[in-house]
Each structure stands twice: as structure tokens, then as C-alpha cells.
N, C-alpha and C. Protein backbone atom coordinates (compact mmCIF):
# COMPACT_ATOMS: atom_id res chain seq x y z
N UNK A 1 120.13 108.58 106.18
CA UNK A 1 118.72 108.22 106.09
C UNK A 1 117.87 109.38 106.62
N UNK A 2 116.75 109.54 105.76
CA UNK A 2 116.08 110.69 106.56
C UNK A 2 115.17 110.06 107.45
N UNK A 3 114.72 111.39 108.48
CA UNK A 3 113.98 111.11 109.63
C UNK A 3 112.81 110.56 109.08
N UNK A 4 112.26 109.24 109.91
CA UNK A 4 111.02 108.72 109.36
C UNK A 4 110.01 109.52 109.56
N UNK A 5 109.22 109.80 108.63
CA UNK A 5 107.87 110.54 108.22
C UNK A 5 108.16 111.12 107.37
N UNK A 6 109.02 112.20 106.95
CA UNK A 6 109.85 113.11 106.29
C UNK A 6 109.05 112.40 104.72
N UNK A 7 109.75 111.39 104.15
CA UNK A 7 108.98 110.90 102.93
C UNK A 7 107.74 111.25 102.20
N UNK A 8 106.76 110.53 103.80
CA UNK A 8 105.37 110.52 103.44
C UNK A 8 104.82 111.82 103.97
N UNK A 9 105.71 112.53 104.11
CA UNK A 9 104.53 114.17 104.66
C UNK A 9 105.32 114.77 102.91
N UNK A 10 106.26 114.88 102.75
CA UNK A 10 106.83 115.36 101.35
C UNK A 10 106.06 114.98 100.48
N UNK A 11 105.42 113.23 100.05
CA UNK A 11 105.23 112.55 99.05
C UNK A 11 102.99 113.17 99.48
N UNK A 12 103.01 113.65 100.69
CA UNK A 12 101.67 114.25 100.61
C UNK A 12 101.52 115.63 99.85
N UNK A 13 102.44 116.79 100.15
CA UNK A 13 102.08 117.65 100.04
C UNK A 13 102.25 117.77 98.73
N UNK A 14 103.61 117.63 97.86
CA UNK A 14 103.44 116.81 96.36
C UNK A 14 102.05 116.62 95.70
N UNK A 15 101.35 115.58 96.44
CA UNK A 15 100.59 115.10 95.50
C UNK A 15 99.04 115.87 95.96
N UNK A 16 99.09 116.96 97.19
CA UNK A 16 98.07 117.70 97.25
C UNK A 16 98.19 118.86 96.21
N UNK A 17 99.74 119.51 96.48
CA UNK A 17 99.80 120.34 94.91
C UNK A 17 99.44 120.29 93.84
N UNK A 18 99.45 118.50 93.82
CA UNK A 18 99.18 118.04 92.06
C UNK A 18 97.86 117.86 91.91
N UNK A 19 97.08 117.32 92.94
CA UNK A 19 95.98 116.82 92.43
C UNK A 19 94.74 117.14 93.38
N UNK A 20 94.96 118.47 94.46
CA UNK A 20 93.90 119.20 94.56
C UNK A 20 92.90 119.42 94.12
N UNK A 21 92.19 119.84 94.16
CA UNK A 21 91.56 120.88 93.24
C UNK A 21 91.18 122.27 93.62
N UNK A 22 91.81 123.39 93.09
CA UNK A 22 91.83 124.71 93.49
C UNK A 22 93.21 125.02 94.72
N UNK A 23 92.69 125.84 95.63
CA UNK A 23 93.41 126.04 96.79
C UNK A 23 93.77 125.43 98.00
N UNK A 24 94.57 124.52 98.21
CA UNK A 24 94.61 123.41 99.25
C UNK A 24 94.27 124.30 101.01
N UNK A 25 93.89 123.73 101.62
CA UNK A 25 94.12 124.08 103.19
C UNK A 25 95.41 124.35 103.62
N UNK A 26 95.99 125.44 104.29
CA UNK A 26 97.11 125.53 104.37
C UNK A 26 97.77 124.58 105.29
N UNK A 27 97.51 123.75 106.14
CA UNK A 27 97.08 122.70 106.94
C UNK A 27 97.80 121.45 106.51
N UNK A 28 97.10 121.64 105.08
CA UNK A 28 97.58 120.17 104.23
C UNK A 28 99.41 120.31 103.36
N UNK A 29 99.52 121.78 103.32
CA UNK A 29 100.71 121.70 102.73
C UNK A 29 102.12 122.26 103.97
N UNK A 30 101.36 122.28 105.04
CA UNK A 30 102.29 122.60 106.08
C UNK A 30 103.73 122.03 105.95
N UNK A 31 105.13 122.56 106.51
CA UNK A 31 106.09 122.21 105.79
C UNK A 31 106.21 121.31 107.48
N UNK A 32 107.17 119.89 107.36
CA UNK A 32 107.43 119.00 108.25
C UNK A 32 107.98 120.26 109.65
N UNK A 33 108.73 120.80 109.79
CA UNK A 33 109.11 121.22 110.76
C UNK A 33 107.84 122.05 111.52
N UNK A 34 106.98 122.50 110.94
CA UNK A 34 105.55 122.67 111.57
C UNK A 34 104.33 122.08 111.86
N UNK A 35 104.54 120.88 111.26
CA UNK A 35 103.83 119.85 111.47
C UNK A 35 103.51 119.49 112.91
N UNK A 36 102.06 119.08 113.58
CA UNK A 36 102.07 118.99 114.66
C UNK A 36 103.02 117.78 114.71
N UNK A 37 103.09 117.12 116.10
CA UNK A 37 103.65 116.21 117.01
C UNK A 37 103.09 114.11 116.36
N UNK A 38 101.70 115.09 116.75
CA UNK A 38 100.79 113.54 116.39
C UNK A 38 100.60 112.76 114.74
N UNK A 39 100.96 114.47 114.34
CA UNK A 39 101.21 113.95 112.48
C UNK A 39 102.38 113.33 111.92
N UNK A 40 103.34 114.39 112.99
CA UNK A 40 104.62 113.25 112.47
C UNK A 40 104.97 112.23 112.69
N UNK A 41 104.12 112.03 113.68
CA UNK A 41 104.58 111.00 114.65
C UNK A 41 103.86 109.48 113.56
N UNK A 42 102.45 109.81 113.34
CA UNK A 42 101.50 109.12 112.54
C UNK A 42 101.96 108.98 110.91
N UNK A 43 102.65 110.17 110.52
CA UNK A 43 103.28 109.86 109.52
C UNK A 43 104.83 108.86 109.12
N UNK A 44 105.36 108.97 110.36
CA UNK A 44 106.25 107.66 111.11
C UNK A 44 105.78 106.63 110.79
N UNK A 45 104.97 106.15 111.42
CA UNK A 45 104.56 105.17 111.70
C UNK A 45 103.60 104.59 109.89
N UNK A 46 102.98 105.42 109.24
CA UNK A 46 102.71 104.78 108.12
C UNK A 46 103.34 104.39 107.13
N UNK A 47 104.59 105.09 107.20
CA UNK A 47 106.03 105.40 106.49
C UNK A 47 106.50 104.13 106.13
N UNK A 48 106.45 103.27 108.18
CA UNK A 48 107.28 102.73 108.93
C UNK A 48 106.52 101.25 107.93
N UNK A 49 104.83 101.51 107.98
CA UNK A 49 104.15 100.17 107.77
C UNK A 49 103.67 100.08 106.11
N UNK A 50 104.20 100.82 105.46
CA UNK A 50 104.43 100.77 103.93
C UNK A 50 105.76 100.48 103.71
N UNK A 51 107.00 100.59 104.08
CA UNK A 51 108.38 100.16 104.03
C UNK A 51 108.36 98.60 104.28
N UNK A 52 107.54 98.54 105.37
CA UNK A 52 107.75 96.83 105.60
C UNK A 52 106.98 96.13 105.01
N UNK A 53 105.56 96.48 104.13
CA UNK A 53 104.91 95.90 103.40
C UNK A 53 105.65 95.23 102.03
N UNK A 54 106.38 96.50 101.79
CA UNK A 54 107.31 96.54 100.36
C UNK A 54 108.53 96.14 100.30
N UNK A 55 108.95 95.38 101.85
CA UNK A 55 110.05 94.82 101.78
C UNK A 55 109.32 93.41 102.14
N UNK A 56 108.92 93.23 102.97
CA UNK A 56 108.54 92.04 103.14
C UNK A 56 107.26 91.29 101.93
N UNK A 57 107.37 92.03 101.04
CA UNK A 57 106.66 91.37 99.02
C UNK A 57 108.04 90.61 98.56
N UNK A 58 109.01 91.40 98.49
CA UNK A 58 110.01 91.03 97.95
C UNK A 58 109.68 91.06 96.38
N UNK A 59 109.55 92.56 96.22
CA UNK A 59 109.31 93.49 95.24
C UNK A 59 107.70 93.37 94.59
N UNK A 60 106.72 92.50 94.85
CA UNK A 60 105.93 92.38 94.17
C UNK A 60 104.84 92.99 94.28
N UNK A 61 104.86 93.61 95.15
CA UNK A 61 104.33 95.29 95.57
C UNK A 61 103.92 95.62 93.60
N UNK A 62 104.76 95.42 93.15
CA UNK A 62 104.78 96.08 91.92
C UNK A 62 103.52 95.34 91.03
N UNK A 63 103.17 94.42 91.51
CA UNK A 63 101.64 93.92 91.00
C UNK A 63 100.50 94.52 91.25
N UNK A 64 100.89 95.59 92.62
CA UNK A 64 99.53 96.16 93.15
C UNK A 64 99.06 96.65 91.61
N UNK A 65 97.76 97.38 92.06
CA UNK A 65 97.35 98.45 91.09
C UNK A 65 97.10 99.50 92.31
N UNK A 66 97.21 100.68 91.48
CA UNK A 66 97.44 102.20 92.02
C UNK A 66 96.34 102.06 93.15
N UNK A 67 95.13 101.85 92.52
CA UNK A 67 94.12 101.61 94.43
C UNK A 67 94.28 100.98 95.20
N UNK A 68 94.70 99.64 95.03
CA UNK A 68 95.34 99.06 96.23
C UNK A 68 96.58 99.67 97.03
N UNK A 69 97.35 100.38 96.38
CA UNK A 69 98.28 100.99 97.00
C UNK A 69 97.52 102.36 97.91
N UNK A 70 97.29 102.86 97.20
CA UNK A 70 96.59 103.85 98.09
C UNK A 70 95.61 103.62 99.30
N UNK A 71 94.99 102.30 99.19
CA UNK A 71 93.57 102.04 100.12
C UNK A 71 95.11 101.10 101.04
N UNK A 72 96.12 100.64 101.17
CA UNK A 72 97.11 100.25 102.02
C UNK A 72 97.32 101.52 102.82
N UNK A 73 97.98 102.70 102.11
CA UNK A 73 97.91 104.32 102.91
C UNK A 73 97.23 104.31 103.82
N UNK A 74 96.06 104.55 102.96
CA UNK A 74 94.49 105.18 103.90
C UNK A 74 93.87 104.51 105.03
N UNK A 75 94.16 102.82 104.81
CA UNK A 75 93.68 102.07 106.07
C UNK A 75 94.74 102.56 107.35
N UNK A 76 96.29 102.44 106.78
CA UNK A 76 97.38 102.77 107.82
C UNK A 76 97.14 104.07 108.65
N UNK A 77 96.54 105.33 107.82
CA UNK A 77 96.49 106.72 108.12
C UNK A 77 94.80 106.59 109.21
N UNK A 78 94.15 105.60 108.98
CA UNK A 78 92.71 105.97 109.56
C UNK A 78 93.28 105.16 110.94
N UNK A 79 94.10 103.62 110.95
CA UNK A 79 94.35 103.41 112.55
C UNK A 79 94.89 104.57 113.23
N UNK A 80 95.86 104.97 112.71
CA UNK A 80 96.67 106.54 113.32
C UNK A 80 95.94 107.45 114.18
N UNK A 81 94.57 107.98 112.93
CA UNK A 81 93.84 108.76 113.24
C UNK A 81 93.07 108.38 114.78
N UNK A 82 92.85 107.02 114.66
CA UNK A 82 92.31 106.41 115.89
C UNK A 82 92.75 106.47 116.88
N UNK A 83 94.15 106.07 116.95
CA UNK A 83 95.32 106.35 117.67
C UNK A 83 95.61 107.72 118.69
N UNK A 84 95.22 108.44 117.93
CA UNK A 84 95.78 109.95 118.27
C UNK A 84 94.58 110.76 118.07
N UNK A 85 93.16 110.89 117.74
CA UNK A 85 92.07 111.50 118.16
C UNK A 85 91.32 110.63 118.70
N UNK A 86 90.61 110.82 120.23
CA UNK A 86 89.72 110.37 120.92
C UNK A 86 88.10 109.90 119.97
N UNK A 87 88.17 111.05 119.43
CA UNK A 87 86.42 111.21 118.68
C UNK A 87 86.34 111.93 117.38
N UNK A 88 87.11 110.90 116.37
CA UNK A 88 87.36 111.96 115.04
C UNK A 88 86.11 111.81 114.11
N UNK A 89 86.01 113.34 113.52
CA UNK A 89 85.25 112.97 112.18
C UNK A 89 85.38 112.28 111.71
N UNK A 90 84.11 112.30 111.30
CA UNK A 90 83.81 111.18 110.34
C UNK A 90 85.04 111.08 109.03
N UNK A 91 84.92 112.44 108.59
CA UNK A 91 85.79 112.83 107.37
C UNK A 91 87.19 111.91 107.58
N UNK A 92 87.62 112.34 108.69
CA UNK A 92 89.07 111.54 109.21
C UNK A 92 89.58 110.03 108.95
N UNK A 93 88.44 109.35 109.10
CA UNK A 93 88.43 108.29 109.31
C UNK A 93 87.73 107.30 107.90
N UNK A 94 87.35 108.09 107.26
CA UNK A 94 86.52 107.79 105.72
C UNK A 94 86.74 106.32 104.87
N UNK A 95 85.69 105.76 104.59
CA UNK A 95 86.28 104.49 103.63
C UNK A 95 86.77 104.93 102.59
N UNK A 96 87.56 104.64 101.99
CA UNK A 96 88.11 104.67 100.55
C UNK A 96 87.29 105.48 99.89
N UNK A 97 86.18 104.32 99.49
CA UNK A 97 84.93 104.92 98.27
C UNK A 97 84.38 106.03 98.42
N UNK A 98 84.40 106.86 100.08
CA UNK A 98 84.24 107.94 100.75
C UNK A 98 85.31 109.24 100.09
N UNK A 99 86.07 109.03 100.40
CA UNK A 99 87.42 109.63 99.94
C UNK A 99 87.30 110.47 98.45
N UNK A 100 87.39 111.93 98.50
CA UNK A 100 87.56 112.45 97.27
C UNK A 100 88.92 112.00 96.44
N UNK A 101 88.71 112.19 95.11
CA UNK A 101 89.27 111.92 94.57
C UNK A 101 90.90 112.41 94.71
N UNK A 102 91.39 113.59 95.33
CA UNK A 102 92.25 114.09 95.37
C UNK A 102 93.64 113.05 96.44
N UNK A 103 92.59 113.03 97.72
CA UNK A 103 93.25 111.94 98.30
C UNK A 103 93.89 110.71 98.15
N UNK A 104 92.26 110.01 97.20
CA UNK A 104 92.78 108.88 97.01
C UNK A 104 94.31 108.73 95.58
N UNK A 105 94.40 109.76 95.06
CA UNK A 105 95.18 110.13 94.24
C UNK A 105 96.75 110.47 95.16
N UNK A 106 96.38 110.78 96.27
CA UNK A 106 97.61 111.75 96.85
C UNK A 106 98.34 110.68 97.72
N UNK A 107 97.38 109.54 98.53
CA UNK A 107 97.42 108.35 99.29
C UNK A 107 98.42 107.15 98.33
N UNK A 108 97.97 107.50 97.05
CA UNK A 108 99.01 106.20 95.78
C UNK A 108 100.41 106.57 95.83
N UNK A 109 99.98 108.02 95.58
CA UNK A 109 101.92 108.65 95.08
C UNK A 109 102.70 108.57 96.26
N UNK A 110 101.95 108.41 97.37
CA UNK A 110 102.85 108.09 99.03
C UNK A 110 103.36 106.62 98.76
N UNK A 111 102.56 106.00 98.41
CA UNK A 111 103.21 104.33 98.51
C UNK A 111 104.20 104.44 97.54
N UNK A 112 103.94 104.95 96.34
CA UNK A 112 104.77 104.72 95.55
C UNK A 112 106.02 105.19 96.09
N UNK A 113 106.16 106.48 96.57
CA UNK A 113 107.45 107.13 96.96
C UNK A 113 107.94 106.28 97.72
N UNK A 114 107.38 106.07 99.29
CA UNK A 114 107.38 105.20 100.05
C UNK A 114 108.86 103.52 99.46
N UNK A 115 107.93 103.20 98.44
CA UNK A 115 108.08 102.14 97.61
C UNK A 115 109.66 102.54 96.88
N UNK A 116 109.38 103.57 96.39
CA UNK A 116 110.65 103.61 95.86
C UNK A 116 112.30 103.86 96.90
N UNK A 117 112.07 104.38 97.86
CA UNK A 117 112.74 104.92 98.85
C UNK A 117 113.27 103.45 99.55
N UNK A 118 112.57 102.61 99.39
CA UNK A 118 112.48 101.80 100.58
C UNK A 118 113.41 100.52 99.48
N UNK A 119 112.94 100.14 98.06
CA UNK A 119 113.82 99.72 96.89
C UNK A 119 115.39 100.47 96.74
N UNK A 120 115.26 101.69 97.14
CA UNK A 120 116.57 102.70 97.33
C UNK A 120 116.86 102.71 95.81
């Protein structure tokens, strides 16, 4: 089994490659072993609370539609953020409808992976 986070930092940088636009932050495609502490740690933990969403459906996860899957991500990733920055931007913490398009694009293909990993 791989180390939890591993998935959802892979199934990010993936879908920042794909659906960027232009030149990503180098930041965003950082490889897991450089990843700070609080990201992996946060990426754990969303990993942890999309696995149990999609096991505890008992497959019907598969009814979502692609935004609901993603706005499941993004709510998980903004407690995190809470979690582990005292006083975050605004940006950090963003509603959905806030959210460029790239994200909310990059936030789906996590569940899905997530989803599939977790179906094995």
C-alpha cells in the first residue's frame, strides 16, 4: 500500500499539468518527497476522508457528478488549510464558485483517483 497522501499529491500534480493554464507554480508540481510536512500531512488526511466517503457509499459515489466530487476535495482541503495556517488567504480557503477553473478541474481527478484506488 502506498504511503497515504502519495495518491492525492500525484492525482494533483497530474491534473495541474493537464489543466493549468500556461506555466504552473513550481510549488504546485513539487515532487512528494519535497513536499512540506503540513501538505503531506493534509494531503493524508484528505486522501484518508475521500477513501472513507467511497467506501462507506458502497460504490455509489459513482452517481456523484464531477462537481460534487471535486467541491467533496475542496471542502476537505480548506478544513486542512484551517488546520495548519493560523491566518490564511483568502485564496486558500476559497468557495468553490471562487475557485478557477483549473482547480476545480484538478480537485475531480483527485476523487476520482482517490475513488479508484480505494475500489482497487
Amino acid at each position: 500500500m502506498q504511503e497515504p497522501g502519495r495518491i492525492f499529491r500525484e492525482a494533483w500534480i497530474a491534473g495541474v499539468l493537464k489543466h493549468y493554464p500556461g506555466e504552473p507554480k513550481p510549488s504546485y508540481i513539487t515532487p512528494w518527497e519535497e513536499t512540506p510536512e503540513w501538505e503531506r500531512a493534509s494531503a493524508a488526511a484528505v486522501e484518508q476522508q475521500v477513501r472513507a466517503f467511497v467506501e462507506s457509499a458502497d460504490g455509489q459515489t459513482a452517481h456523484l457528478s464531477r462537481e460534487q466530487r471535486g467541491l467533496f476535495v475542496a471542502l476537505c482541503w480548506v478544513a486542512q488549510i484551517y488546520r495548519h495556517i493560523p491566518n490564511p488567504k483568502p485564496s486558500y480557503v476559497a468557495d468553490w464558485d471562487d475557485l478557477p477553473q483549473w482547480q476545480r478541474e484538478t480537485d475531480s481527478d483527485i476523487f476520482d483517483a482517490v475513488e479508484r484506488h480505494a475500489r482497487g
